[in-house]
C-alpha atoms as a PDB file:
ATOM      1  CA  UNK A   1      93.313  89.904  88.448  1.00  0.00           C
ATOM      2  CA  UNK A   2      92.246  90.870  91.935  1.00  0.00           C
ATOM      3  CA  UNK A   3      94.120  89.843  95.240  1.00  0.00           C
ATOM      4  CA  UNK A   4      92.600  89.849  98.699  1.00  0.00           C
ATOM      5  CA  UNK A   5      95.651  89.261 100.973  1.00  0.00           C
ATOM      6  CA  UNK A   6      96.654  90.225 104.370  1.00  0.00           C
ATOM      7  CA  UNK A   7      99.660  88.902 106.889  1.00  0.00           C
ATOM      8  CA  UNK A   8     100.061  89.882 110.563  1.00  0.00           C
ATOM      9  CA  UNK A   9     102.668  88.859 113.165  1.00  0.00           C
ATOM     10  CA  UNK A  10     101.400  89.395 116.562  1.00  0.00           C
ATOM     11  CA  UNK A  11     100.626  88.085 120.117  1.00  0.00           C
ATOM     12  CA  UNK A  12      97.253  86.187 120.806  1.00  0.00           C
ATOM     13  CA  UNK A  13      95.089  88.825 122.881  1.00  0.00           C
ATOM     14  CA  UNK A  14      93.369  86.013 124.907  1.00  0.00           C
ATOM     15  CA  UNK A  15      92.062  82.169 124.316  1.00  0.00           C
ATOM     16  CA  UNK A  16      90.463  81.317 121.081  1.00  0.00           C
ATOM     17  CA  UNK A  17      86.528  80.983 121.986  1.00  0.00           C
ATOM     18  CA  UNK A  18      85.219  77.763 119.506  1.00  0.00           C
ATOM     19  CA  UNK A  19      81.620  77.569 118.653  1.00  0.00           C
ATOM     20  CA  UNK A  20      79.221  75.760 116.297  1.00  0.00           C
ATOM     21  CA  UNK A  21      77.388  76.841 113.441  1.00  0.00           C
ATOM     22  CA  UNK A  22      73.322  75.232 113.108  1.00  0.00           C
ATOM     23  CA  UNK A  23      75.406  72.999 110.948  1.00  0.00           C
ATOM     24  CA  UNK A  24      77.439  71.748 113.157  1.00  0.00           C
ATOM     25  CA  UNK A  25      80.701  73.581 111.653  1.00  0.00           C
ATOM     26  CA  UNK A  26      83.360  74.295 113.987  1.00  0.00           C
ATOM     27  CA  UNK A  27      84.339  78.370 113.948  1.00  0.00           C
ATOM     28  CA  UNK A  28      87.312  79.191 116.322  1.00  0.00           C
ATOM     29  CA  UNK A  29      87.860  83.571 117.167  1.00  0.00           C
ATOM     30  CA  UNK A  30      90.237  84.966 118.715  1.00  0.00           C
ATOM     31  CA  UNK A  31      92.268  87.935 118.553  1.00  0.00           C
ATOM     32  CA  UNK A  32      95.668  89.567 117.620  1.00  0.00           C
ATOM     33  CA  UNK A  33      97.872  92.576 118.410  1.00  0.00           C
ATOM     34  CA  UNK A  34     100.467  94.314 116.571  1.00  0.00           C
ATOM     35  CA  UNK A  35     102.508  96.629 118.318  1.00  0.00           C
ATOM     36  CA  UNK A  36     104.818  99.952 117.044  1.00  0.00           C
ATOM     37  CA  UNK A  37     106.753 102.035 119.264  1.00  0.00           C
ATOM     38  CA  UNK A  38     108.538 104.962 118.401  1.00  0.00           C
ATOM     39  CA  UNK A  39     109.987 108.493 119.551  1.00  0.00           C
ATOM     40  CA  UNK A  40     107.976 111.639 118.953  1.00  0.00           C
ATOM     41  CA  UNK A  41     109.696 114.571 117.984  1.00  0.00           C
ATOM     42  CA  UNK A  42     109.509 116.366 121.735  1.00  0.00           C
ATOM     43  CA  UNK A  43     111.476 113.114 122.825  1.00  0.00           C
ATOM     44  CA  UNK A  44     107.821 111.506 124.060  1.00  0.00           C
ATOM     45  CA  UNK A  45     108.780 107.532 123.366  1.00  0.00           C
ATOM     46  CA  UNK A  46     105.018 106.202 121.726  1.00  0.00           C
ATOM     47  CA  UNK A  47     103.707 102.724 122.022  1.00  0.00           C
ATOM     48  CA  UNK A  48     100.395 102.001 119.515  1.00  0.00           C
ATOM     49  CA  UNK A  49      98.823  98.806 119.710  1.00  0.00           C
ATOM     50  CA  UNK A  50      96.422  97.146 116.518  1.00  0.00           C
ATOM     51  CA  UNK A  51      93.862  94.719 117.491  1.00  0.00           C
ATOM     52  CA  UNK A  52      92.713  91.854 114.664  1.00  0.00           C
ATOM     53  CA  UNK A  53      90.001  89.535 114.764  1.00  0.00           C
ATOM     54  CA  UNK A  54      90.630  86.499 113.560  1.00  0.00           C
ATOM     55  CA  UNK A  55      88.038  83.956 112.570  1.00  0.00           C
ATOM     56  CA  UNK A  56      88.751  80.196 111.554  1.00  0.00           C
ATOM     57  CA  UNK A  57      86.579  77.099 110.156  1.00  0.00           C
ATOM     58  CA  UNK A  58      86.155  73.453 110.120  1.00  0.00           C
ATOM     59  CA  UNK A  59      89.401  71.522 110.291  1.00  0.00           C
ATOM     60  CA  UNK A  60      91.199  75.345 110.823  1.00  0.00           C
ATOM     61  CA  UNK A  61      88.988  75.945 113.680  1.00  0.00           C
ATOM     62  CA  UNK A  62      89.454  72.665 115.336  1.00  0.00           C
ATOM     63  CA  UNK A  63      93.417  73.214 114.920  1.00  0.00           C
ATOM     64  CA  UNK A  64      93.370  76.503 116.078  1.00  0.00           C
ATOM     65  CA  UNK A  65      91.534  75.948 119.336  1.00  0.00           C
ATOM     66  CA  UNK A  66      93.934  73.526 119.949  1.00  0.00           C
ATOM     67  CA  UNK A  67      96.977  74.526 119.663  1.00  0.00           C
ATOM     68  CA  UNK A  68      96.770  78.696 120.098  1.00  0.00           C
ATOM     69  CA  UNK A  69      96.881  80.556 123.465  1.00  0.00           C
ATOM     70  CA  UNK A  70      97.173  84.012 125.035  1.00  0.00           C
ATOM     71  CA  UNK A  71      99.851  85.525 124.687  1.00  0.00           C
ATOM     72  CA  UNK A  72     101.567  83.203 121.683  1.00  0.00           C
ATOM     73  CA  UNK A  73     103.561  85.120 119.092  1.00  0.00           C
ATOM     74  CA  UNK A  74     101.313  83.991 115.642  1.00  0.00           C
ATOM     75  CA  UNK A  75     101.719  84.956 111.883  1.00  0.00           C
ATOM     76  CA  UNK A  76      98.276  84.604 110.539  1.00  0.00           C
ATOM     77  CA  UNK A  77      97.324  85.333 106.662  1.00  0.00           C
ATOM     78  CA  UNK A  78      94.236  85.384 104.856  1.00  0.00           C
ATOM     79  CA  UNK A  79      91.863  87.446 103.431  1.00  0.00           C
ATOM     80  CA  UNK A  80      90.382  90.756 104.889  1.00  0.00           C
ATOM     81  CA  UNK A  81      86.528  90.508 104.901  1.00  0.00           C
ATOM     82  CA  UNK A  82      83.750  93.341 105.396  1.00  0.00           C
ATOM     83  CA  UNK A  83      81.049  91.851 108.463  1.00  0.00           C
ATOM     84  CA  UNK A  84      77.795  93.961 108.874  1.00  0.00           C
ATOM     85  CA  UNK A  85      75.321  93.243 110.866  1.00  0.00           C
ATOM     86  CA  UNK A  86      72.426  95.037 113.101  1.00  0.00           C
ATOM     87  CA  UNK A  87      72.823  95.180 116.640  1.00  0.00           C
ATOM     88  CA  UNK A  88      70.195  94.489 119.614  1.00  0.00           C
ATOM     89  CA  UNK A  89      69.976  97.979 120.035  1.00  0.00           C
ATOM     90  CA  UNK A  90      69.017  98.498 116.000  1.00  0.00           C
ATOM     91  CA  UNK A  91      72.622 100.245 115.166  1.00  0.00           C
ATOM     92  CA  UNK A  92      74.088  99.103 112.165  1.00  0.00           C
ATOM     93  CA  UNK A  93      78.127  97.873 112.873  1.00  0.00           C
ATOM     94  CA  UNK A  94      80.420  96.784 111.159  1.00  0.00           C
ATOM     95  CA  UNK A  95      84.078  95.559 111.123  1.00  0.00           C
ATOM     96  CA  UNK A  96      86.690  94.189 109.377  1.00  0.00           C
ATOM     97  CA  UNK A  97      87.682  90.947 110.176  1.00  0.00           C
ATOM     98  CA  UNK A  98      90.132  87.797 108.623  1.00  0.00           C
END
């Protein structure tokens, strides 16, 4: 048995962007951040910030676009997925997305 889970609580970085595949399949993106803050040893108080990516489809993507905006507080779970891809200046990229 495998598992391929992920859950993060976070605010909505800005409005979800919804676009159509060829298809006509509804995708909805938009981003999260997760936030820690803590005190160094020298006393220096620390704030680091996690971006996600979040990417939704069909029905979910409709939803999503509808009722998410900038700045909401959001639990979002899924699956972490690898996306490659070659960019217009021939670099290969890659990121991690849900």
């Amino acid at each position: 048995m495998t598992l391929n889970k992920l859950l993060i609580i976070g605010h909505v970085g800005a409005e979800p962007q919804m676009r159509y595949t060829s298809g006509g399949t509804p995708v909805t993106s938009f981003s999260v951040a997760t936030s820690e803050n803590y005190t160094k040893a020298d006393g220096q108080k620390v704030e680091e910030t996690d971006w996600f990516e979040v990417t939704c489809w069909a029905k979910l993507a409709e939803t999503t676009n509808e009722y998410i905006y900038s700045g909401m507080k959001v639990c979002v779970e899924g699956r972490i997925k690898l996306d490659e891809w070659q960019g217009q200046d021939g670099e290969n990229r890659s990121r991690m997305a849900i």
